[in-house]
N, C-alpha and C. Protein backbone atom coordinates (compact mmCIF):
# COMPACT_ATOMS: atom_id res chain seq x y z
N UNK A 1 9.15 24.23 46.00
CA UNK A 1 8.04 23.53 46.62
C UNK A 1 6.75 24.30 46.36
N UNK A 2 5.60 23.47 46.37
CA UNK A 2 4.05 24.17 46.07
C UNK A 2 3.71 23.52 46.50
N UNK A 3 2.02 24.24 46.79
CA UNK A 3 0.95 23.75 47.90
C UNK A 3 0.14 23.51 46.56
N UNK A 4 -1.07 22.63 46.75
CA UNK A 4 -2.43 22.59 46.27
C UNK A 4 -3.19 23.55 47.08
N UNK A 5 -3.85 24.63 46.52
CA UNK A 5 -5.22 24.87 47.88
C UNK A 5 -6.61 24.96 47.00
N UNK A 6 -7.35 24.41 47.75
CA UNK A 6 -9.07 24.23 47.18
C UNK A 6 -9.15 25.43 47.78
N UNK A 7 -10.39 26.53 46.90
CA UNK A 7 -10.41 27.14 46.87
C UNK A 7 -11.64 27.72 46.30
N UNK A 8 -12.61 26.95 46.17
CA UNK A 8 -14.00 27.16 45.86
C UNK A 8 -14.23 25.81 44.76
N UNK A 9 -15.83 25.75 44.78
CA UNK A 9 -16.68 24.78 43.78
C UNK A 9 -16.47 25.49 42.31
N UNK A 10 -16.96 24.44 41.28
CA UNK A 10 -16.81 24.91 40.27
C UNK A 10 -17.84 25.59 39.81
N UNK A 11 -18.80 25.24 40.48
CA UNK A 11 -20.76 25.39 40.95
C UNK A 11 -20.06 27.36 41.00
N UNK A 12 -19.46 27.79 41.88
CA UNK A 12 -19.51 28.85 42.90
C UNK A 12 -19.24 30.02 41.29
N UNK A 13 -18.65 29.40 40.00
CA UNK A 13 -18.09 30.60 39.29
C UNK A 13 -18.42 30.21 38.01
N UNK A 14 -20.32 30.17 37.54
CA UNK A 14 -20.19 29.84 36.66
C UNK A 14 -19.64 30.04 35.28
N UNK A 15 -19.69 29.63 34.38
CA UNK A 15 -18.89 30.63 32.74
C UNK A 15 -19.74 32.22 32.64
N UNK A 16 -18.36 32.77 32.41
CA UNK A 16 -19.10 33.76 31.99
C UNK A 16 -18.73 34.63 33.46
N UNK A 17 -18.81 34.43 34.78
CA UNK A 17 -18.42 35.17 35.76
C UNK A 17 -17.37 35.07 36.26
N UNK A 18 -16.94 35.85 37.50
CA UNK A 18 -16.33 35.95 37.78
C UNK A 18 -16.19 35.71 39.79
N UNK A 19 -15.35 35.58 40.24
CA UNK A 19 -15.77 35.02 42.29
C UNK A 19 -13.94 35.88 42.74
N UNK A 20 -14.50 36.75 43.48
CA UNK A 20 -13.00 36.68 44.49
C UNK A 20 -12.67 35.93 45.71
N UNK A 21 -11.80 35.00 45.41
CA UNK A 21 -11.22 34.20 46.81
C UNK A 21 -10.24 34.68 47.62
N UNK A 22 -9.85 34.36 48.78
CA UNK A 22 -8.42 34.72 48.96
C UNK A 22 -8.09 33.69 49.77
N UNK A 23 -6.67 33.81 49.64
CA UNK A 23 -5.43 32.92 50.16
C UNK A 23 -4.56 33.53 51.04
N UNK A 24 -4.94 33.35 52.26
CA UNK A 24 -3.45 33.89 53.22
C UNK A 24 -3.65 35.06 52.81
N UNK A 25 -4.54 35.84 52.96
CA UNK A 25 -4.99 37.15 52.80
C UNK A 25 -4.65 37.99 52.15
N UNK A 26 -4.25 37.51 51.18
CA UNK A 26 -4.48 37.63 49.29
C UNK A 26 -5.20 37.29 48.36
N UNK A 27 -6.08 38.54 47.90
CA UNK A 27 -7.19 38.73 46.85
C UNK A 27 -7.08 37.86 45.60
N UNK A 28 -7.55 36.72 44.88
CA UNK A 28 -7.46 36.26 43.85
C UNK A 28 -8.73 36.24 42.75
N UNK A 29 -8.76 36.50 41.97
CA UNK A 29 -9.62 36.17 41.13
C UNK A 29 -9.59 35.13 40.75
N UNK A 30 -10.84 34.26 40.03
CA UNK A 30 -11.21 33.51 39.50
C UNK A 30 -12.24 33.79 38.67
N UNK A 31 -11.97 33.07 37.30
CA UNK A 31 -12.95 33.39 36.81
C UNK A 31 -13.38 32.60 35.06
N UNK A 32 -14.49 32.26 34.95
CA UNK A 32 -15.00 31.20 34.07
C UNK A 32 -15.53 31.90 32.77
N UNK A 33 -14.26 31.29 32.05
CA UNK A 33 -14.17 31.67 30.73
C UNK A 33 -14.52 30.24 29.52
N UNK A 34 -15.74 30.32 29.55
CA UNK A 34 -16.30 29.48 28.58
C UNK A 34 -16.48 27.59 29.30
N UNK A 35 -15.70 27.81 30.49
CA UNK A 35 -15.76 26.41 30.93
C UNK A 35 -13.98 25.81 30.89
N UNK A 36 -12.95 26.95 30.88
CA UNK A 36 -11.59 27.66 31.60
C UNK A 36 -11.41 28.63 32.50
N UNK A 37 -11.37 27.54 33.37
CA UNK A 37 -11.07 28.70 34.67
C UNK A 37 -9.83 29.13 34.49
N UNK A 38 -9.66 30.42 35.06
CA UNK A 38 -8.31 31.17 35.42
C UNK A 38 -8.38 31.90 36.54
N UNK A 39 -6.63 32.20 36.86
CA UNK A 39 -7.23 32.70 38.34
C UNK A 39 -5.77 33.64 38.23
N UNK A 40 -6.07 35.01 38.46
CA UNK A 40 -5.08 35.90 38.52
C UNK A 40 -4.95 36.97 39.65
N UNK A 41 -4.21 37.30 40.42
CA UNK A 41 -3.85 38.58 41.30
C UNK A 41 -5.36 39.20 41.01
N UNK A 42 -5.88 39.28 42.57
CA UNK A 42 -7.39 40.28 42.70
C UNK A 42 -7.18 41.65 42.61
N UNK A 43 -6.29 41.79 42.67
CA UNK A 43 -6.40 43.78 42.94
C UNK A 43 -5.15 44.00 41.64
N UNK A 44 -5.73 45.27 41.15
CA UNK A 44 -5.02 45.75 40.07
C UNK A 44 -3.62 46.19 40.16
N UNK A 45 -2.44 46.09 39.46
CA UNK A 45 -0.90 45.98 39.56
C UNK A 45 -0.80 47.94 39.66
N UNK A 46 -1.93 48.64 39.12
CA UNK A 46 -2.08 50.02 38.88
C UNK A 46 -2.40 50.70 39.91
N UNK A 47 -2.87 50.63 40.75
CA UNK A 47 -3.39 51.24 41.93
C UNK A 47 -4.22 49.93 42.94
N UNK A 48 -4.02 49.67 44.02
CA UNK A 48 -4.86 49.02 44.97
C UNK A 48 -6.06 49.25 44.90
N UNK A 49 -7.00 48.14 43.69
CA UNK A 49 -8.57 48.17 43.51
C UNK A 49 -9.24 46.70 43.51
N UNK A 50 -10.17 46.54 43.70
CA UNK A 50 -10.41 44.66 43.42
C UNK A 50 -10.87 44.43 42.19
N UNK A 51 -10.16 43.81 41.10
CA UNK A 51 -10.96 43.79 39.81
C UNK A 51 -12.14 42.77 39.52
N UNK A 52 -12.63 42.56 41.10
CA UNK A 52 -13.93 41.80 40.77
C UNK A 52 -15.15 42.54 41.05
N UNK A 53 -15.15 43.99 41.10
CA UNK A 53 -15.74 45.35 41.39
C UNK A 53 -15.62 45.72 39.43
N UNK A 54 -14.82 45.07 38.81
CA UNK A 54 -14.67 45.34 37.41
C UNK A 54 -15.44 44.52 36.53
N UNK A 55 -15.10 44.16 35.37
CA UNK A 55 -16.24 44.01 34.26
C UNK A 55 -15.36 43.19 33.02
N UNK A 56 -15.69 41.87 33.15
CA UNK A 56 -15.47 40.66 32.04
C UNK A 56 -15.39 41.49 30.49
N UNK A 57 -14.70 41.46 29.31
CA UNK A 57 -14.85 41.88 27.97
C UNK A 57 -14.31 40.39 26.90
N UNK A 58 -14.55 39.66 26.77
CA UNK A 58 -14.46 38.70 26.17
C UNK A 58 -13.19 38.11 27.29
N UNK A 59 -11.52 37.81 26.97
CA UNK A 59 -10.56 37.12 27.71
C UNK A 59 -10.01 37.83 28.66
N UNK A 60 -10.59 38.65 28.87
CA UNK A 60 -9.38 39.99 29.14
C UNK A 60 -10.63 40.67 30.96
N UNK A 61 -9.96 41.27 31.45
CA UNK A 61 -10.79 41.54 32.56
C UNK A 61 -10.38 43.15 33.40
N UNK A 62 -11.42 44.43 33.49
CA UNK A 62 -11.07 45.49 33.27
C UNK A 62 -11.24 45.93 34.63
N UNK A 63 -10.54 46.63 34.92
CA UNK A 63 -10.30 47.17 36.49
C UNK A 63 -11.26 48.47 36.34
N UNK A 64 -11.91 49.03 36.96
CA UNK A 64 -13.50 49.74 37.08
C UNK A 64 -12.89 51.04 37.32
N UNK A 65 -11.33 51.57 38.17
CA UNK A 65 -10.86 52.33 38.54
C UNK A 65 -10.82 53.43 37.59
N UNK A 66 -9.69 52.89 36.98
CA UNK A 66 -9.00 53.22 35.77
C UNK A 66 -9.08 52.79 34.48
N UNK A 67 -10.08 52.09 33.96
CA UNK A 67 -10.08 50.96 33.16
C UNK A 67 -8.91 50.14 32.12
N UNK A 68 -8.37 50.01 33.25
CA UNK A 68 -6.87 49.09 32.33
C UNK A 68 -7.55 47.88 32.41
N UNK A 69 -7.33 47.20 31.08
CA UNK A 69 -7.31 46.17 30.84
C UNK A 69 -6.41 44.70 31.39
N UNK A 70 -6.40 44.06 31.32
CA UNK A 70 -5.70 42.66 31.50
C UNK A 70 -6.03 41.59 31.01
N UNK A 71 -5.10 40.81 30.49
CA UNK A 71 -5.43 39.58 29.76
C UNK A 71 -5.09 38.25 30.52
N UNK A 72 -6.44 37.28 30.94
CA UNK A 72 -6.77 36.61 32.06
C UNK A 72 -5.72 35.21 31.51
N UNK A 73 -5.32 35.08 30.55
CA UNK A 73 -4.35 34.09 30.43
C UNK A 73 -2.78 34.45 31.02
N UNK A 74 -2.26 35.69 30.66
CA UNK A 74 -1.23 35.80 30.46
C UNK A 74 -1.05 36.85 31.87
N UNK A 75 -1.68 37.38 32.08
CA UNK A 75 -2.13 38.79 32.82
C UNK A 75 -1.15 40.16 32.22
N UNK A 76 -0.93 39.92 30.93
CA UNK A 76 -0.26 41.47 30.65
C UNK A 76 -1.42 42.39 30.76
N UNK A 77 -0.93 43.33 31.14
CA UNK A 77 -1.51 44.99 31.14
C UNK A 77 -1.95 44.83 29.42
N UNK A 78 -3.03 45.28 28.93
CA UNK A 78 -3.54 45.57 27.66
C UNK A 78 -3.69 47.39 27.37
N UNK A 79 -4.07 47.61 28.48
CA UNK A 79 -4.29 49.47 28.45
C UNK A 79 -3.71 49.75 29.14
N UNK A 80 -3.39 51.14 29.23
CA UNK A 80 -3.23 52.02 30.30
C UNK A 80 -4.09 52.32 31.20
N UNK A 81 -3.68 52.84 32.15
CA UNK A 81 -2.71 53.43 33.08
C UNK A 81 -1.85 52.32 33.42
N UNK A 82 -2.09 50.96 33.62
CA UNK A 82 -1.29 50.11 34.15
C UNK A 82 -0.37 49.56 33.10
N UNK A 83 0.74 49.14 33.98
CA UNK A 83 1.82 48.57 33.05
C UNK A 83 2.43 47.31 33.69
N UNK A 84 1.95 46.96 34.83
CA UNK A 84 2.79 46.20 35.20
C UNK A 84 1.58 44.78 34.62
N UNK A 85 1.90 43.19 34.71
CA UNK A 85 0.96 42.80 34.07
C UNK A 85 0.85 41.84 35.93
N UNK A 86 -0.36 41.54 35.97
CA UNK A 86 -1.21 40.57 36.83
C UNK A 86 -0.19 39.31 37.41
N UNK A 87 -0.22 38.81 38.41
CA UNK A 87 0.18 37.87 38.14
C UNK A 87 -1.26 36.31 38.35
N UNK A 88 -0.79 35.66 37.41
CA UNK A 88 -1.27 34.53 37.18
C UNK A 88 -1.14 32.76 38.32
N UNK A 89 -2.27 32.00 38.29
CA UNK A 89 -1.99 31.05 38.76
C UNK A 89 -2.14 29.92 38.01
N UNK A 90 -1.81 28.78 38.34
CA UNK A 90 -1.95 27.60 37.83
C UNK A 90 -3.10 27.11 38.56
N UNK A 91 -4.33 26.56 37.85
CA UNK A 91 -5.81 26.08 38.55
C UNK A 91 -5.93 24.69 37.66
N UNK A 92 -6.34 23.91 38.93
CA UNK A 92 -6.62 22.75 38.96
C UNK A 92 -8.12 22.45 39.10
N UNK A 93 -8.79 22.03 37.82
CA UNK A 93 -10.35 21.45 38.02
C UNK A 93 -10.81 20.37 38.34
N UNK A 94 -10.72 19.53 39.71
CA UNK A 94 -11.41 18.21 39.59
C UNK A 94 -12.43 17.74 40.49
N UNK A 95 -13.27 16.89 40.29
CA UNK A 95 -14.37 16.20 41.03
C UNK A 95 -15.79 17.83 41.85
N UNK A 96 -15.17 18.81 40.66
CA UNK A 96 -15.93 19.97 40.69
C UNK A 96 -15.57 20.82 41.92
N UNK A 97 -14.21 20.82 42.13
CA UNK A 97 -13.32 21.53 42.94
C UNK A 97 -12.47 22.36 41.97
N UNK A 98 -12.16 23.50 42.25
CA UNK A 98 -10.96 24.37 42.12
C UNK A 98 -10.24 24.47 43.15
N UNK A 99 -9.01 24.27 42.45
CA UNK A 99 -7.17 24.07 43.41
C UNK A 99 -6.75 24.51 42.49
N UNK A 100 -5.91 25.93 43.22
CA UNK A 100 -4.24 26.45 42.82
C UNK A 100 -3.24 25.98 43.12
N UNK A 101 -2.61 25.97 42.67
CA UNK A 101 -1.09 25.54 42.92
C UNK A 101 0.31 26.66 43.04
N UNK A 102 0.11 26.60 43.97
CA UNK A 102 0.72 28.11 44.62
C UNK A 102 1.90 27.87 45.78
N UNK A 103 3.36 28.75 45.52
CA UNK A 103 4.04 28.50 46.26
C UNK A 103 3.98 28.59 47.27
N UNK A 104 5.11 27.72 48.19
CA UNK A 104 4.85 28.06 49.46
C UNK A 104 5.44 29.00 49.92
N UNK A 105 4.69 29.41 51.57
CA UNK A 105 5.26 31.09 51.68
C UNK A 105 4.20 31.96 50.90
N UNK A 106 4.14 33.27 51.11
CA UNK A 106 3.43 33.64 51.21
C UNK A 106 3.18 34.32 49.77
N UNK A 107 1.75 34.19 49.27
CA UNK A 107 1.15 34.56 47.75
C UNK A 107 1.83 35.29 47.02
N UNK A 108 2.32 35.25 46.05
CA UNK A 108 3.64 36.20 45.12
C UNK A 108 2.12 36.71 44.21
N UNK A 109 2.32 38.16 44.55
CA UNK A 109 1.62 38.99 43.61
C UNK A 109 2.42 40.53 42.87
N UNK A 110 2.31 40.97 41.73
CA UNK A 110 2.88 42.12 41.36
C UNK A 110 2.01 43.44 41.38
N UNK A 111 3.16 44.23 41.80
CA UNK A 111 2.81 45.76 42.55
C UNK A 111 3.04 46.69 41.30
């Protein structure tokens, strides 16, 4: 089973940036890649940091800590220190709403 949840305007993240939301008090990123949103685990799988304190590099999105990389499609780890990879959501764009589609129970993120 999955929920829909709205979760900000499309207004709120234009291309090119980035917005942290949360869900059931879990950090998510979002973030507008050319006019593709994606939306992956807010805090880094490497140490507890918010990677919206971090810095866009073309697809990929860098945690400020440590600068491990991540790739905003897939969320693998690209650099070190981190290894574990992001986890990812499924985002829904319509009538200039963003909705995830996220299980129910409580936000599955990797540690």
């Amino acid at each position: 089973m999955s929920r829909l949840v709205d979760v900000a305007g499309l207004d709120d993240v234009p291309p090119g940036t980035m917005l942290m939301v949360q869900v059931d008090d879990t950090n998510i990123l979002l973030v507008n890649l050319e006019g593709i949103v994606r939306a992956v685990q807010g805090t880094c799988s490497h140490e507890y940091f918010e990677l919206d304190r971090g810095f866009l590099t073309g697809d990929s999105v860098t945690c400020a800590l440590h600068l491990s990389r991540f790739d905003l499609a897939t969320g693998e780890a690209l650099d070190p220190p981190a290894e574990v990879p992001l986890r990812t959501y499924p985002v829904r764009v319509a009538d200039g709403r963003i909705s995830l589609e996220l299980p129910e129970g409580p936000v599955p993120v990797n540690e």
